[in-house]
PDB file of N, CA and C in Angstrom:
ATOM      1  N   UNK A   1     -24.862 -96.006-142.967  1.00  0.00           N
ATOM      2  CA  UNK A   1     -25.825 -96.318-144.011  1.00  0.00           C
ATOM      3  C   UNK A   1     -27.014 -95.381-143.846  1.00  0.00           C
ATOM      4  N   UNK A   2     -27.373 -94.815-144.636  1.00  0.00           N
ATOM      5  CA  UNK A   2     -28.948 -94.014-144.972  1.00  0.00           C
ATOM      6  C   UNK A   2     -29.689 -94.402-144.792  1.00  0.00           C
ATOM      7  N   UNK A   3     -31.061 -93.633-144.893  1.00  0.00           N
ATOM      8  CA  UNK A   3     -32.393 -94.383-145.050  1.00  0.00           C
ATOM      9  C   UNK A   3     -32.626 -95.259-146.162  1.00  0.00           C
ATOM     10  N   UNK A   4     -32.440 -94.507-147.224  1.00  0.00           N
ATOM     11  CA  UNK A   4     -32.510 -94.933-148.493  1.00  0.00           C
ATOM     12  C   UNK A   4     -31.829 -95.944-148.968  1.00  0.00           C
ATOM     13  N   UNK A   5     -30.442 -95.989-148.638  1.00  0.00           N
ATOM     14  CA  UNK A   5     -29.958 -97.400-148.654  1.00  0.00           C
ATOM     15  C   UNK A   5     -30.130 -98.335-147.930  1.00  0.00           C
ATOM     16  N   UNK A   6     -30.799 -98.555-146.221  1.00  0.00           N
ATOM     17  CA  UNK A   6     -31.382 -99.317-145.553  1.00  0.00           C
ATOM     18  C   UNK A   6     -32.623-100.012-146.191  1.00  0.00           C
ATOM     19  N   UNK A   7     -33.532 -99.005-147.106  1.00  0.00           N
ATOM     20  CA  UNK A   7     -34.504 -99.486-147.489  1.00  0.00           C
ATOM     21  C   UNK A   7     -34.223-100.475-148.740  1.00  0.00           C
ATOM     22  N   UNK A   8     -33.120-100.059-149.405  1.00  0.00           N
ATOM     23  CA  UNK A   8     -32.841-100.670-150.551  1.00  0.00           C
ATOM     24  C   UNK A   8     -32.289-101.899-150.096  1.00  0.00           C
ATOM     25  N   UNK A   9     -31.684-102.193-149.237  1.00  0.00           N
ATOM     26  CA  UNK A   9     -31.087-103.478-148.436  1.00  0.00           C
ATOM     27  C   UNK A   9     -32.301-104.309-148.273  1.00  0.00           C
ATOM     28  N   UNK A  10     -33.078-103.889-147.485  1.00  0.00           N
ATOM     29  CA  UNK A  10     -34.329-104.724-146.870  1.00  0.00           C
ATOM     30  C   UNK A  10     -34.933-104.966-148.058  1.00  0.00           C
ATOM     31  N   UNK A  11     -34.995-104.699-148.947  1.00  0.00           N
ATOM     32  CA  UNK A  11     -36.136-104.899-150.081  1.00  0.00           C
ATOM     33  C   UNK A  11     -35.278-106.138-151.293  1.00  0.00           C
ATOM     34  N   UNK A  12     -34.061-105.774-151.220  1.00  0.00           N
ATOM     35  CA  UNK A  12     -33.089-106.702-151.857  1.00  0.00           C
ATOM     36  C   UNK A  12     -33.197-108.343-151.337  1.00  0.00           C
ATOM     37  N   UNK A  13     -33.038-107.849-150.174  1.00  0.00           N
ATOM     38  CA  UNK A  13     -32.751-109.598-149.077  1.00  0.00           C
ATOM     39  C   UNK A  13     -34.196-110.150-149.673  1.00  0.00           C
ATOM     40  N   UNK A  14     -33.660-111.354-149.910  1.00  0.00           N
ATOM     41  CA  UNK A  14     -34.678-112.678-150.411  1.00  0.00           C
ATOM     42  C   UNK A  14     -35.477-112.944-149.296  1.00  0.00           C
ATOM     43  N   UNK A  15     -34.904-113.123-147.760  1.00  0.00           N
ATOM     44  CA  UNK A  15     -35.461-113.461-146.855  1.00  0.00           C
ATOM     45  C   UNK A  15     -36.537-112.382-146.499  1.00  0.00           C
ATOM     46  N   UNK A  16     -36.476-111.111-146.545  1.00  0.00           N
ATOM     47  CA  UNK A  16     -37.624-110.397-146.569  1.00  0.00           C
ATOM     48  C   UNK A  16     -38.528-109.883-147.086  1.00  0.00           C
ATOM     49  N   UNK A  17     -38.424-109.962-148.603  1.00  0.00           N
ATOM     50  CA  UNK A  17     -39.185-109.886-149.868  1.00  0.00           C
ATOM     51  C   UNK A  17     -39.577-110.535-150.918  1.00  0.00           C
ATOM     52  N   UNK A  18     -39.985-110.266-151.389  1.00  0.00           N
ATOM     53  CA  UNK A  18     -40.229-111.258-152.642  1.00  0.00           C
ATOM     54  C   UNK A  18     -40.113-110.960-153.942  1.00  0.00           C
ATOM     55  N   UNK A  19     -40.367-111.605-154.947  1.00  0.00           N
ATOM     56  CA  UNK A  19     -40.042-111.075-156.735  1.00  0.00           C
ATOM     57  C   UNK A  19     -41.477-111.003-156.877  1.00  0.00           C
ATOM     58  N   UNK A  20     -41.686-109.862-157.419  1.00  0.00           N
ATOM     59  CA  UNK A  20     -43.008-109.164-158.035  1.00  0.00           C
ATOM     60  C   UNK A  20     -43.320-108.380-159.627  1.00  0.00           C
ATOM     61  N   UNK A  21     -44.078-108.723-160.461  1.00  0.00           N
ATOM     62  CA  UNK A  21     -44.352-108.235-161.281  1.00  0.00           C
ATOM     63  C   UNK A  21     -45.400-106.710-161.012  1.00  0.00           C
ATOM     64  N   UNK A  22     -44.945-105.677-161.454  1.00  0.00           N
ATOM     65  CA  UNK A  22     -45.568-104.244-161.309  1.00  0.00           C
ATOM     66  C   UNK A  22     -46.559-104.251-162.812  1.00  0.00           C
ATOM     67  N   UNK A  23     -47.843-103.897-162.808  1.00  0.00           N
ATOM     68  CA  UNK A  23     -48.173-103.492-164.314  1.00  0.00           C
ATOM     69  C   UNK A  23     -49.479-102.664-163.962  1.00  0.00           C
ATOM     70  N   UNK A  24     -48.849-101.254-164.949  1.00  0.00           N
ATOM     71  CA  UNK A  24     -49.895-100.119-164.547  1.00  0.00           C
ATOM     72  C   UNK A  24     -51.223-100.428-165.035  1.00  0.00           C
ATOM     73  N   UNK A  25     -52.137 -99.704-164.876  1.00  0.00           N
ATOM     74  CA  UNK A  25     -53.867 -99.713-165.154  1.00  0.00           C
ATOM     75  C   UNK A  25     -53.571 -99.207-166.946  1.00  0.00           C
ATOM     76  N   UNK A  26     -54.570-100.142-167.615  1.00  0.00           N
ATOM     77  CA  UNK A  26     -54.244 -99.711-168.838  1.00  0.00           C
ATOM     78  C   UNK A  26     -53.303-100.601-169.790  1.00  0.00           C
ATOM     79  N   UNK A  27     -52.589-101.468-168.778  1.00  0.00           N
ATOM     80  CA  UNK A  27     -51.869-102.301-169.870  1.00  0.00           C
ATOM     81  C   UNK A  27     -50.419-102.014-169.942  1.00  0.00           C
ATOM     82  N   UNK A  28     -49.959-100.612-169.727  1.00  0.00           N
ATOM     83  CA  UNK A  28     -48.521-100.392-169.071  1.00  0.00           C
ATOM     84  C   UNK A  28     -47.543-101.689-169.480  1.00  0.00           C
ATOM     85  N   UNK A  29     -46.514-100.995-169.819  1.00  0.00           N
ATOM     86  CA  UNK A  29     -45.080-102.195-169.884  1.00  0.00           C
ATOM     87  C   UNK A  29     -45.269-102.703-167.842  1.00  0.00           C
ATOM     88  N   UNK A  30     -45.128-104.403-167.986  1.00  0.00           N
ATOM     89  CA  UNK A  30     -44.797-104.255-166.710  1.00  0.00           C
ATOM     90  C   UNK A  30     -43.579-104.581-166.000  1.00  0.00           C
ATOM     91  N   UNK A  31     -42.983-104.512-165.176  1.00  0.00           N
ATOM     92  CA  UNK A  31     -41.806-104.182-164.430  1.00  0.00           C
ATOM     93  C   UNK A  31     -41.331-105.235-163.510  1.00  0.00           C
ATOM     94  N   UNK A  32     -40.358-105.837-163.210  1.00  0.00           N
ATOM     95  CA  UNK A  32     -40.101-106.248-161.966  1.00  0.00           C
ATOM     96  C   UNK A  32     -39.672-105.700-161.078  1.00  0.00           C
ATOM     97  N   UNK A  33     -40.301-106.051-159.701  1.00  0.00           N
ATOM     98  CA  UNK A  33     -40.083-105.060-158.740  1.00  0.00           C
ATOM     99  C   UNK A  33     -40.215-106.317-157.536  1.00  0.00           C
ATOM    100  N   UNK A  34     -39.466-105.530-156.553  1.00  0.00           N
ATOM    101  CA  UNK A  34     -39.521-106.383-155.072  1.00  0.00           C
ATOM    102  C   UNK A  34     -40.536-105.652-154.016  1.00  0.00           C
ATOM    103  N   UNK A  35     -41.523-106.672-153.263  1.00  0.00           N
ATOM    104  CA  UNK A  35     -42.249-106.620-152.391  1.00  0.00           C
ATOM    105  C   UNK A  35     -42.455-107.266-150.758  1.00  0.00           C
ATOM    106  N   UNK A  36     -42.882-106.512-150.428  1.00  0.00           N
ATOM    107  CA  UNK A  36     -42.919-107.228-148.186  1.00  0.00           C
ATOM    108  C   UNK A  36     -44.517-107.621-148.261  1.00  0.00           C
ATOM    109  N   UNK A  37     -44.758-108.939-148.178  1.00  0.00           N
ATOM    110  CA  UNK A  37     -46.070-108.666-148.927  1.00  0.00           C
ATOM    111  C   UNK A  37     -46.443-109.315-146.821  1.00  0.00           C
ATOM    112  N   UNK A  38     -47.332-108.484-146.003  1.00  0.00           N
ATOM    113  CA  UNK A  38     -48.048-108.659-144.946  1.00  0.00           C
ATOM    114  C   UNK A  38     -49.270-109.225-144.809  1.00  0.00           C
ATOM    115  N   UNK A  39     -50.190-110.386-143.943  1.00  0.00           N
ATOM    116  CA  UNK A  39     -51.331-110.521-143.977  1.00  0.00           C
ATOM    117  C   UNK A  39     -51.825-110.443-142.755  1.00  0.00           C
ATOM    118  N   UNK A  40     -52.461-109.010-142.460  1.00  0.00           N
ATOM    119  CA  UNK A  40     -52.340-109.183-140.681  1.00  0.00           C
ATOM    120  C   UNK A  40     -54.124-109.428-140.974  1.00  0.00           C
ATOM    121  N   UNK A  41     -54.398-110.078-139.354  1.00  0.00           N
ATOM    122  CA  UNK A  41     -55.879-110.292-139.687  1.00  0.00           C
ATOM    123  C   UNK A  41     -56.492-109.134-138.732  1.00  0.00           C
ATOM    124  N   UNK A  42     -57.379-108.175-139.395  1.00  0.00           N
ATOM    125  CA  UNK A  42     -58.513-107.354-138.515  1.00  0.00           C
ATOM    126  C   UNK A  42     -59.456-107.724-138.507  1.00  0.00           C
ATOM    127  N   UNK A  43     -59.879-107.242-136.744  1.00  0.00           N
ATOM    128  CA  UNK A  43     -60.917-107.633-136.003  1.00  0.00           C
ATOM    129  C   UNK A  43     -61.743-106.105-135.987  1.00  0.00           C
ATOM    130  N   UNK A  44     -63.040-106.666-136.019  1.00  0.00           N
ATOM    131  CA  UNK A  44     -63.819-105.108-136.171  1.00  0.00           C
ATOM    132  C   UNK A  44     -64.830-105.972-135.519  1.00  0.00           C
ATOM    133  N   UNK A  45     -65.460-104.757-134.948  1.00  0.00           N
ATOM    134  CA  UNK A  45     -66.824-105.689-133.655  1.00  0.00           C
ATOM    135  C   UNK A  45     -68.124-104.838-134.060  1.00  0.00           C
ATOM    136  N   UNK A  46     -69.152-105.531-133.871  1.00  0.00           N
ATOM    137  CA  UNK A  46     -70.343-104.897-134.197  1.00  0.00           C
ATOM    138  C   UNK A  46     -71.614-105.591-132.943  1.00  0.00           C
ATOM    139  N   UNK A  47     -72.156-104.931-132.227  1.00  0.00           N
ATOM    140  CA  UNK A  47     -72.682-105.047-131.441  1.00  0.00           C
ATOM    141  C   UNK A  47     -72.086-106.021-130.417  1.00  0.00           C
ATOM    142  N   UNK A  48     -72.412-107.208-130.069  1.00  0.00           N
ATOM    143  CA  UNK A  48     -71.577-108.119-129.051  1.00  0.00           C
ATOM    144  C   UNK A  48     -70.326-108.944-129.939  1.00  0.00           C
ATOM    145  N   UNK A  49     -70.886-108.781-131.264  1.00  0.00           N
ATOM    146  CA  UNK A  49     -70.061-109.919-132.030  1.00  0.00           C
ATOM    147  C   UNK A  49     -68.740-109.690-132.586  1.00  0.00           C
ATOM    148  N   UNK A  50     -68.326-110.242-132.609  1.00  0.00           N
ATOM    149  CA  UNK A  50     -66.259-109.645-133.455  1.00  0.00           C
ATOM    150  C   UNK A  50     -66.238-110.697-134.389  1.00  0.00           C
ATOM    151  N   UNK A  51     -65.656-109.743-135.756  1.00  0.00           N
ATOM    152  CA  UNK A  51     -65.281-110.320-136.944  1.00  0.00           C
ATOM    153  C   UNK A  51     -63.701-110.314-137.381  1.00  0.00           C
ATOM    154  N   UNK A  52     -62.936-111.412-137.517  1.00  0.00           N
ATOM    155  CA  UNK A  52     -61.906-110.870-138.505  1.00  0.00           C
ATOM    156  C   UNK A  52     -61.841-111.348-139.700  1.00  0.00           C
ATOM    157  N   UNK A  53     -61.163-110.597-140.338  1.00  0.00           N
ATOM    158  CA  UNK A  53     -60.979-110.617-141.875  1.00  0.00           C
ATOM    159  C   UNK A  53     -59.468-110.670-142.119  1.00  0.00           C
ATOM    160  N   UNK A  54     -59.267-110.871-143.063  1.00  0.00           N
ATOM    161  CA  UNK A  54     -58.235-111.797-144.215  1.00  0.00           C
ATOM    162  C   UNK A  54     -58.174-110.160-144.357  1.00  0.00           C
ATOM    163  N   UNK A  55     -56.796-110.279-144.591  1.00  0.00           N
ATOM    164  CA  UNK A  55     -56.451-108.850-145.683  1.00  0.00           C
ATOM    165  C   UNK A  55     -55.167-108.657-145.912  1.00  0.00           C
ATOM    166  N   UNK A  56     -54.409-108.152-147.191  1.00  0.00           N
ATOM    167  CA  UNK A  56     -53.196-108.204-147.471  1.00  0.00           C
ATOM    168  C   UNK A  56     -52.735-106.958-147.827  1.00  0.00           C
ATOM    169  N   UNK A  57     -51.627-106.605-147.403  1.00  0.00           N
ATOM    170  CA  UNK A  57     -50.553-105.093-146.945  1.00  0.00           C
ATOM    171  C   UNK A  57     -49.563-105.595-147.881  1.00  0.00           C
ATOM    172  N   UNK A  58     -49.321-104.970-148.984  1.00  0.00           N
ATOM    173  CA  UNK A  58     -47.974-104.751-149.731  1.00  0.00           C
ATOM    174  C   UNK A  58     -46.993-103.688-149.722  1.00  0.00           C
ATOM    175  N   UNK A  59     -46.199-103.728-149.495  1.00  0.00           N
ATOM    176  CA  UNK A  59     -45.145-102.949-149.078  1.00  0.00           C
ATOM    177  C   UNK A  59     -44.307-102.785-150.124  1.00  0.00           C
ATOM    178  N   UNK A  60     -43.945-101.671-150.939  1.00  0.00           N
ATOM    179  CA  UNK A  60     -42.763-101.457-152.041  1.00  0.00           C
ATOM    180  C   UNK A  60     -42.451-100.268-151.990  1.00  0.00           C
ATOM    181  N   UNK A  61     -41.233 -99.778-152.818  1.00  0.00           N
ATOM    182  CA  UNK A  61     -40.178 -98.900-152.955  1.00  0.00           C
ATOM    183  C   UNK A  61     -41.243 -98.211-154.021  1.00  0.00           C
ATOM    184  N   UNK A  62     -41.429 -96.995-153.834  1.00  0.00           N
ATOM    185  CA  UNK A  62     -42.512 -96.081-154.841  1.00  0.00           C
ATOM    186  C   UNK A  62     -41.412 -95.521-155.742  1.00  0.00           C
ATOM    187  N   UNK A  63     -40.055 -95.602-155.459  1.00  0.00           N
ATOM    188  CA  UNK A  63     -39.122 -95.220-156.403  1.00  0.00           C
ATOM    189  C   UNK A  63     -39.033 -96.410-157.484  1.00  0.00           C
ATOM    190  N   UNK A  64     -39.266 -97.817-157.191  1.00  0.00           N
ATOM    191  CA  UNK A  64     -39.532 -99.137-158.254  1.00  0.00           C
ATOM    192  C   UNK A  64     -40.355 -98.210-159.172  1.00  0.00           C
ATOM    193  N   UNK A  65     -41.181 -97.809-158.935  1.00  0.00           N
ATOM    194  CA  UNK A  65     -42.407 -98.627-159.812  1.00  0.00           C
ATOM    195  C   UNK A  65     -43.052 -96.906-160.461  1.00  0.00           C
ATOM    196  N   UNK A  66     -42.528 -95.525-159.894  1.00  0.00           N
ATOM    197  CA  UNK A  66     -42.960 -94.385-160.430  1.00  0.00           C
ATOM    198  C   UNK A  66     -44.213 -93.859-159.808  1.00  0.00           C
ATOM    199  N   UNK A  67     -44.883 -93.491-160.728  1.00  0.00           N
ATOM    200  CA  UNK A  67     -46.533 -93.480-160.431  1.00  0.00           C
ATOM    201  C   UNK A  67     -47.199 -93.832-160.522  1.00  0.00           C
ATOM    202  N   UNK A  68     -47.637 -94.282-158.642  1.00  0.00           N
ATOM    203  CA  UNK A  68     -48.133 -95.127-158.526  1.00  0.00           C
ATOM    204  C   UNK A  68     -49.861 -94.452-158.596  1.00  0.00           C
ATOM    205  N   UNK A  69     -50.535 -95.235-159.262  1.00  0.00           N
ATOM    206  CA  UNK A  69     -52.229 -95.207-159.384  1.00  0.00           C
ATOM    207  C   UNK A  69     -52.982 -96.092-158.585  1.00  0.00           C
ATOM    208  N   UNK A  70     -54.440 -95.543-158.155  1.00  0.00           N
ATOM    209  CA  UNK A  70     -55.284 -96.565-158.064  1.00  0.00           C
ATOM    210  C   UNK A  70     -55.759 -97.421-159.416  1.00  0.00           C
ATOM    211  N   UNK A  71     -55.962 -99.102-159.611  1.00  0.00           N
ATOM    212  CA  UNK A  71     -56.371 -99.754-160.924  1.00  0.00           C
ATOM    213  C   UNK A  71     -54.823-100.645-160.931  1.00  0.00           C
ATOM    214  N   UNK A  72     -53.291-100.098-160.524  1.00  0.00           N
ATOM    215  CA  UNK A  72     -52.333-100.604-160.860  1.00  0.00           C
ATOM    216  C   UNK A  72     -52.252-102.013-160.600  1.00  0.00           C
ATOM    217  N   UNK A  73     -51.615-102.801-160.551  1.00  0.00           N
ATOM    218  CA  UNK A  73     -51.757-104.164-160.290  1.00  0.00           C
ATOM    219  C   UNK A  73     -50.220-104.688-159.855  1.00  0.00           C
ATOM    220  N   UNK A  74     -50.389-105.681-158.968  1.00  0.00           N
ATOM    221  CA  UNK A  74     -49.043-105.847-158.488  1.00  0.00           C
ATOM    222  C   UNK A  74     -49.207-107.666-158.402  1.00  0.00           C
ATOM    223  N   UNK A  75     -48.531-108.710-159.169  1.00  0.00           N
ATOM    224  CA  UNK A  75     -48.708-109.782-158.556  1.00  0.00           C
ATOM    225  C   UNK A  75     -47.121-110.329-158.095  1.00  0.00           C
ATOM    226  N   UNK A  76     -47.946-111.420-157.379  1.00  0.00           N
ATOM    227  CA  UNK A  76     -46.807-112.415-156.592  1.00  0.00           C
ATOM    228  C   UNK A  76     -47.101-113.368-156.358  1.00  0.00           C
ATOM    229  N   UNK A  77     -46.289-114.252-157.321  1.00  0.00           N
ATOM    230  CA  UNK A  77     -46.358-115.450-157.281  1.00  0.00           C
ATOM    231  C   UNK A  77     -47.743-115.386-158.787  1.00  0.00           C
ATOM    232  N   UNK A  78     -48.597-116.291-158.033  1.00  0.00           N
ATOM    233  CA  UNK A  78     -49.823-116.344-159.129  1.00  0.00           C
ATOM    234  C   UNK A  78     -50.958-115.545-158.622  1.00  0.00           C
ATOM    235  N   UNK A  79     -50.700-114.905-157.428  1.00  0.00           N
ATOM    236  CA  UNK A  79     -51.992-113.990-157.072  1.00  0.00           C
ATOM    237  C   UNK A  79     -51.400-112.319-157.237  1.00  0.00           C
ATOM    238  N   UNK A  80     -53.057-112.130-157.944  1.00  0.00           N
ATOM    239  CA  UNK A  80     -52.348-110.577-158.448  1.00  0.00           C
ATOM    240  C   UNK A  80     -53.542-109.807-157.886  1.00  0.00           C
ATOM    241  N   UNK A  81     -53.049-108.108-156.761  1.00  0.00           N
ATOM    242  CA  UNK A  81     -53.704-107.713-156.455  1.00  0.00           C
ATOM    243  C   UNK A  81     -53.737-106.752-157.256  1.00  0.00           C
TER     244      UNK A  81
END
């Protein structure tokens, strides 16, 4: 098996992705597409004190979805980044 078809495997499996709506900046037809959606938490320190923050890593096939822009929008589920 390839890269390319490894990736297409992993992105297929239910257990590791999810169903996602793609819709470009502008209003764009939008697309369904599959996503690895990550929420790792970072810690950033500022003088004695440490902060972490909430933040979310989406992961998709740039062959889904074309060209990709900053403004594009990707949701899942009911939250759309």
């Amino acid at each position: 098996m390839g890269f390319a078809a490894a990736m297409a495997s992993m992105f297929a499996n239910p257990m590791m992705s999810a169903a996602a709506t793609y819709t470009p900046e502008g209003g764009g037809a939008a697309k369904p597409i599959r996503v690895i959606v990550r929420s790792p938490d970072v810690v950033t320190g500022y003088a004695e004190a440490r902060f972490v923050t909430g933040t979310a890593v989406i992961d998709l096939l740039v062959s889904a979805v074309g060209d990709l822009r900053e403004g594009d929008q990707i949701a899942v589920g009911a939250i759309t980044y």
